[in-house]
N, C-alpha and C. Protein backbone atom coordinates (compact mmCIF):
# COMPACT_ATOMS: atom_id res chain seq x y z
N UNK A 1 115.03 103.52 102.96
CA UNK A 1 115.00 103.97 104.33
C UNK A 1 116.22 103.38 105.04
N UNK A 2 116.69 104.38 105.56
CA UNK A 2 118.28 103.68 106.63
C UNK A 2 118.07 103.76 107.69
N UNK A 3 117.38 103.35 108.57
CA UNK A 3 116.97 103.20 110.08
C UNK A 3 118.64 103.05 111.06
N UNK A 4 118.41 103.95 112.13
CA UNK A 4 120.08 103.80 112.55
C UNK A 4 119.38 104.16 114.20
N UNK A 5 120.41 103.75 115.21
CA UNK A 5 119.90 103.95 116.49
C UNK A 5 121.01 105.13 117.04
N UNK A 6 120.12 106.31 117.47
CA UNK A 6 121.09 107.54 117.70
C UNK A 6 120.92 107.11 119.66
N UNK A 7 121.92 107.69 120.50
CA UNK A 7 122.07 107.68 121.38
C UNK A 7 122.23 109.64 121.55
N UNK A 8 121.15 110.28 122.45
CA UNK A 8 121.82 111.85 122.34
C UNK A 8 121.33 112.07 123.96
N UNK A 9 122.64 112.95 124.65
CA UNK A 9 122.72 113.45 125.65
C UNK A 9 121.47 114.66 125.82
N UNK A 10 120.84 114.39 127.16
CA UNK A 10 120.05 115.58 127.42
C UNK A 10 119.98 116.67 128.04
N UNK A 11 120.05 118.00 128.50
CA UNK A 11 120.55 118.96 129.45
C UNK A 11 120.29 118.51 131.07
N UNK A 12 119.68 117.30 131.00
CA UNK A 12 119.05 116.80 132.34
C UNK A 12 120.23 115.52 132.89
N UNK A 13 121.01 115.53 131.67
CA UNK A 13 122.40 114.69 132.34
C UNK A 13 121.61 112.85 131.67
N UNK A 14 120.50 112.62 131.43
CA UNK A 14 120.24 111.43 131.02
C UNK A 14 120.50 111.44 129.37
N UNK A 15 120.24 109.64 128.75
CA UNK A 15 120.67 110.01 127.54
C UNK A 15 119.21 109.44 126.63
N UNK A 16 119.27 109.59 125.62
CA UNK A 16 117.48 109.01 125.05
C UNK A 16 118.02 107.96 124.09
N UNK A 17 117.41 107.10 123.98
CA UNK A 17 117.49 106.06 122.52
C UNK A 17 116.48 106.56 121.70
N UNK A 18 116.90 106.87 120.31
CA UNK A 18 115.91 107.21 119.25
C UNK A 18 116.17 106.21 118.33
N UNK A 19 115.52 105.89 117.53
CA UNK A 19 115.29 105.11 116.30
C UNK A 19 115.14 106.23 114.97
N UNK A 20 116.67 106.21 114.55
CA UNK A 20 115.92 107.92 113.55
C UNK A 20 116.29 107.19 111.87
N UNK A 21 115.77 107.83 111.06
CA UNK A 21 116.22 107.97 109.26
C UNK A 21 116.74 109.42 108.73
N UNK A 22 117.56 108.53 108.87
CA UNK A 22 118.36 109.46 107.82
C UNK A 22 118.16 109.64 106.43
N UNK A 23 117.30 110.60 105.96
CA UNK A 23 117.07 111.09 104.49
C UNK A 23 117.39 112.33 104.24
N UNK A 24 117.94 112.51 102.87
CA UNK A 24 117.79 114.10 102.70
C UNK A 24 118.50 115.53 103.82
N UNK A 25 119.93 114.61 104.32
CA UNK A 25 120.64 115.29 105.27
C UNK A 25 120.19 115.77 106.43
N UNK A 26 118.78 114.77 106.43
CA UNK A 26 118.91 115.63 108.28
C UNK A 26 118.03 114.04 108.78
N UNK A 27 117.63 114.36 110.18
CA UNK A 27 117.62 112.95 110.78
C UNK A 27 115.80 112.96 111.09
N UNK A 28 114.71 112.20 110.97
CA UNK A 28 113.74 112.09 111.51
C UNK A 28 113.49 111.01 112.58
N UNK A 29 112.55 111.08 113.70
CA UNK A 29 112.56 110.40 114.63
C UNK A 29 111.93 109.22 114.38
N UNK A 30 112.16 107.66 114.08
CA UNK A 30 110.83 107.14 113.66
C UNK A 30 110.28 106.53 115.01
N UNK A 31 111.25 106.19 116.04
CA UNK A 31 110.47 105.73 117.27
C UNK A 31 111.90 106.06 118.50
N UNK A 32 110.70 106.82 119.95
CA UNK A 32 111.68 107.01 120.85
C UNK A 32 111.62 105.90 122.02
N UNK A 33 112.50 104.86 122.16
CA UNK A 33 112.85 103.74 123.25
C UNK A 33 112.65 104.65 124.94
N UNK A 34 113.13 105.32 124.68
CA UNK A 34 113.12 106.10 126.25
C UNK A 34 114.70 106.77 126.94
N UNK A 35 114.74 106.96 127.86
CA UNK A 35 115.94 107.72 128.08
C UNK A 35 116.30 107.09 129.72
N UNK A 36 117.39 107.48 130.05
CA UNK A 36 117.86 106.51 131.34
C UNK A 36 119.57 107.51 131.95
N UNK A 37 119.83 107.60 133.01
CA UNK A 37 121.33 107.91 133.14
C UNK A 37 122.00 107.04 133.58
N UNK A 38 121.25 106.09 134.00
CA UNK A 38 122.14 104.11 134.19
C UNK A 38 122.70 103.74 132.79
N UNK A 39 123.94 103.63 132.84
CA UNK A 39 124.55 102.97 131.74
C UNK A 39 124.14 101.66 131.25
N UNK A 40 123.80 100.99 132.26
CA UNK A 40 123.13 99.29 131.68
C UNK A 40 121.51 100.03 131.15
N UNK A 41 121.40 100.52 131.85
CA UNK A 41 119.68 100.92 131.01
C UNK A 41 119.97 101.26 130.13
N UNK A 42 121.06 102.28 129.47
CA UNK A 42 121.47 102.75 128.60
C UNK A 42 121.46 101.70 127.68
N UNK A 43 122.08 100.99 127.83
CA UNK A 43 122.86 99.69 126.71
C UNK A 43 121.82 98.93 126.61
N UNK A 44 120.77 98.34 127.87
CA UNK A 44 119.70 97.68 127.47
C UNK A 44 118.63 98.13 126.31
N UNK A 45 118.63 99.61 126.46
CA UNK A 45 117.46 100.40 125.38
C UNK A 45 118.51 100.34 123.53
N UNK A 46 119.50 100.57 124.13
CA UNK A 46 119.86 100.29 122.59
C UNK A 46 119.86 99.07 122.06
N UNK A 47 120.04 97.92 123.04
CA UNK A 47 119.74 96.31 121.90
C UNK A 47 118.49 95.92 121.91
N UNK A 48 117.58 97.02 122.98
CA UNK A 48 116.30 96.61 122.26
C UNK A 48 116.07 97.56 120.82
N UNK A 49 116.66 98.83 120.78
CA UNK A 49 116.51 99.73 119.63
C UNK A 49 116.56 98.98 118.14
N UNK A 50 117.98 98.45 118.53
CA UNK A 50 118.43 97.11 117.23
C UNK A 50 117.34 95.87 117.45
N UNK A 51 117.04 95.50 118.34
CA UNK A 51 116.15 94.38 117.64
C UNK A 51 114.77 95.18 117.60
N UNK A 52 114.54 96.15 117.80
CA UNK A 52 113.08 96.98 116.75
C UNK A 52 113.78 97.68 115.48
N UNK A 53 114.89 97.73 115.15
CA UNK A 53 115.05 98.00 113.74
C UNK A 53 114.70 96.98 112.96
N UNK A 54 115.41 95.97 113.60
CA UNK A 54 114.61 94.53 112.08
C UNK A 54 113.36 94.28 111.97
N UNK A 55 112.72 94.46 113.26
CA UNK A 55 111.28 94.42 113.15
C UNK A 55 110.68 95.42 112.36
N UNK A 56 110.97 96.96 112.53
CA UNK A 56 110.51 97.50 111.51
C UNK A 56 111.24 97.38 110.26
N UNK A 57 112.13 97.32 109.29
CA UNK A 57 112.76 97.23 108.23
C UNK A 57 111.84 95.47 107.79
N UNK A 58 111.54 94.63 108.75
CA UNK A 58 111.09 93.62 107.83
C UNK A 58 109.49 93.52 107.65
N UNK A 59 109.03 94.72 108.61
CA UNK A 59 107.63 95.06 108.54
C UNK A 59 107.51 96.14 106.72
N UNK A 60 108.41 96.93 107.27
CA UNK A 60 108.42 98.21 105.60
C UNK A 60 109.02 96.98 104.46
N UNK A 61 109.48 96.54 104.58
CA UNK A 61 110.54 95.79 102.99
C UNK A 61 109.45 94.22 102.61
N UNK A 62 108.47 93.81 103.49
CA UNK A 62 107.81 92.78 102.81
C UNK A 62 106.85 93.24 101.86
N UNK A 63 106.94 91.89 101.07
CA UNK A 63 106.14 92.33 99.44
C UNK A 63 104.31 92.30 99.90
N UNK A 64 104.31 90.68 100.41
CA UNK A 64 103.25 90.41 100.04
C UNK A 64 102.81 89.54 101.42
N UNK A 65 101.75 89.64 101.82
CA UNK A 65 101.09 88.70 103.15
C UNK A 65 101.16 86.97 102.40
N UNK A 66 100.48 87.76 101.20
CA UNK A 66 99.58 86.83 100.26
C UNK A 66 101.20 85.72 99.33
N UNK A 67 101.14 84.43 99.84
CA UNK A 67 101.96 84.10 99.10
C UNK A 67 102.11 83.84 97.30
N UNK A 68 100.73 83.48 97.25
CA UNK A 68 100.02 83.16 95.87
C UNK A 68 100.43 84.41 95.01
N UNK A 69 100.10 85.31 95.32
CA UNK A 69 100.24 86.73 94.28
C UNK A 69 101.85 87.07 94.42
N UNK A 70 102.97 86.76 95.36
CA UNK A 70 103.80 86.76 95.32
C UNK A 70 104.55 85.92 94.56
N UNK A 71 104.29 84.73 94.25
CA UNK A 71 105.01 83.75 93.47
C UNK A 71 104.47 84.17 91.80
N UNK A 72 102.94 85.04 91.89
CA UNK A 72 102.19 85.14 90.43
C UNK A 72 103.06 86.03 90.19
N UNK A 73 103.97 86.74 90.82
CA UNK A 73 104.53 88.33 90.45
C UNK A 73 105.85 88.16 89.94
N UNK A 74 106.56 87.09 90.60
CA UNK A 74 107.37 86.75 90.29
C UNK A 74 107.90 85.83 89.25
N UNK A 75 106.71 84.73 88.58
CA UNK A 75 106.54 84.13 87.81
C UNK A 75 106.34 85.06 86.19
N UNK A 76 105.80 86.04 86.58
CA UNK A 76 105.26 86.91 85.31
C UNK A 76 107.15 87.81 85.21
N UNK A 77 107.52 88.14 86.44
CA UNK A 77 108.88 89.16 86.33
C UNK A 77 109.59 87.49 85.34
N UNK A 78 110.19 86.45 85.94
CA UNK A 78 110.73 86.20 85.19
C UNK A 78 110.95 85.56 84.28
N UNK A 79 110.02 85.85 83.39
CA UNK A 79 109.14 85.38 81.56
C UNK A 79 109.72 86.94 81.36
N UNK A 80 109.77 87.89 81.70
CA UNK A 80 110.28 88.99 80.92
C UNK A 80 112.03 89.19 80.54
N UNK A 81 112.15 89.18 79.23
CA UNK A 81 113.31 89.13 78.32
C UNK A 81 113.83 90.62 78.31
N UNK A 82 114.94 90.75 77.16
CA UNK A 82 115.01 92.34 76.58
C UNK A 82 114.22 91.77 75.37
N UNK A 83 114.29 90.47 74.73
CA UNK A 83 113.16 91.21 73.87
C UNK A 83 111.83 91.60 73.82
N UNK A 84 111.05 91.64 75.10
CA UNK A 84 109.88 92.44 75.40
C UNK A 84 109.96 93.93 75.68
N UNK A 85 111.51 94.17 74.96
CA UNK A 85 111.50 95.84 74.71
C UNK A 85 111.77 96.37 74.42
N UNK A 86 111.02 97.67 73.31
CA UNK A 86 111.27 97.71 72.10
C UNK A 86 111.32 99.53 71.97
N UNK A 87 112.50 99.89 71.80
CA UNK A 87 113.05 101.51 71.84
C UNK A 87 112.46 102.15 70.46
N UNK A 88 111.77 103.44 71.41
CA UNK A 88 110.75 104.33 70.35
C UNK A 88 111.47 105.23 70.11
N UNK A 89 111.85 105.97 69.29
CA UNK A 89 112.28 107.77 68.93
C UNK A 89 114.00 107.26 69.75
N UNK A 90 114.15 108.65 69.35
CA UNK A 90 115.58 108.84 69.52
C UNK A 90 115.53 109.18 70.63
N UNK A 91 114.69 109.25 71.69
CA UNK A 91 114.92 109.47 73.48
C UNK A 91 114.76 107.50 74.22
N UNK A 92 115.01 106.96 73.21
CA UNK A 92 114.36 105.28 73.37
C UNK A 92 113.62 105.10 74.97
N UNK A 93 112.49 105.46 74.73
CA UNK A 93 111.34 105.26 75.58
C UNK A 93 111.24 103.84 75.55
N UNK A 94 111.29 102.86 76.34
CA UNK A 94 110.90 101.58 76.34
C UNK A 94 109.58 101.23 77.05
N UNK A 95 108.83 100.56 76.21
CA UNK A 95 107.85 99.86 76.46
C UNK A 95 107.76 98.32 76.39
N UNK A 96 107.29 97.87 77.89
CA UNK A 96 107.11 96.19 78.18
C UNK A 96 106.04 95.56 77.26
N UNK A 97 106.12 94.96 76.43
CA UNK A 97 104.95 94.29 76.01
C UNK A 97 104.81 93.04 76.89
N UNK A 98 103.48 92.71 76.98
CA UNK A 98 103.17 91.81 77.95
C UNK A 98 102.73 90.53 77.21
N UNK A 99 103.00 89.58 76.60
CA UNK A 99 102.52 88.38 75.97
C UNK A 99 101.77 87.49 77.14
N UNK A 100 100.92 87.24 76.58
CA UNK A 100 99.97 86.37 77.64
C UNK A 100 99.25 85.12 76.54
């Protein structure tokens, strides 16, 4: 997800802060700040826009609440080698074996 803060003019002469993503060549809205034709309102809604992007990007990108299962996840990722994997047929499908 690429969260970006669009600024777009309205036929009403004010301008809106959106919070949009960009996927798949076109733009979705994920949250609208509000709209203003004061330039400081203007500028105020966009550094609040940026500090609700990190808030959401660190709300979507965390693993785990739980620290315990986070360190178990990570403890198990790194015990895994290449030699826990072992190429089948001539399309080499790999499969993790899990030693426990």
């Amino acid at each position: 997800m690429s969260l970006k803060v669009r600024k777009k003019k309205n036929k009403s002469g004010s301008t809106s802060i959106h919070i949009v993503d960009r996927t798949n060549r076109g733009y979705k809205v994920v949250e609208s700040l509000g709209s203003s034709k004061n330039k400081d309102k203007i500028e105020a809604l966009y550094q609040q826009a940026l500090n609700r992007i990190d808030e959401l990007e660190n709300n979507l990108l965390f693993i785990s609440k739980n620290n315990d299962r986070k360190n178990q996840l990570i403890d198990i990722l790194s015990q895994v080698t290449t030699d826990n994997f072992i190429p089948i047929g001539d399309e080499l499908i790999f499969y993790i074996i899990i030693m426990k």
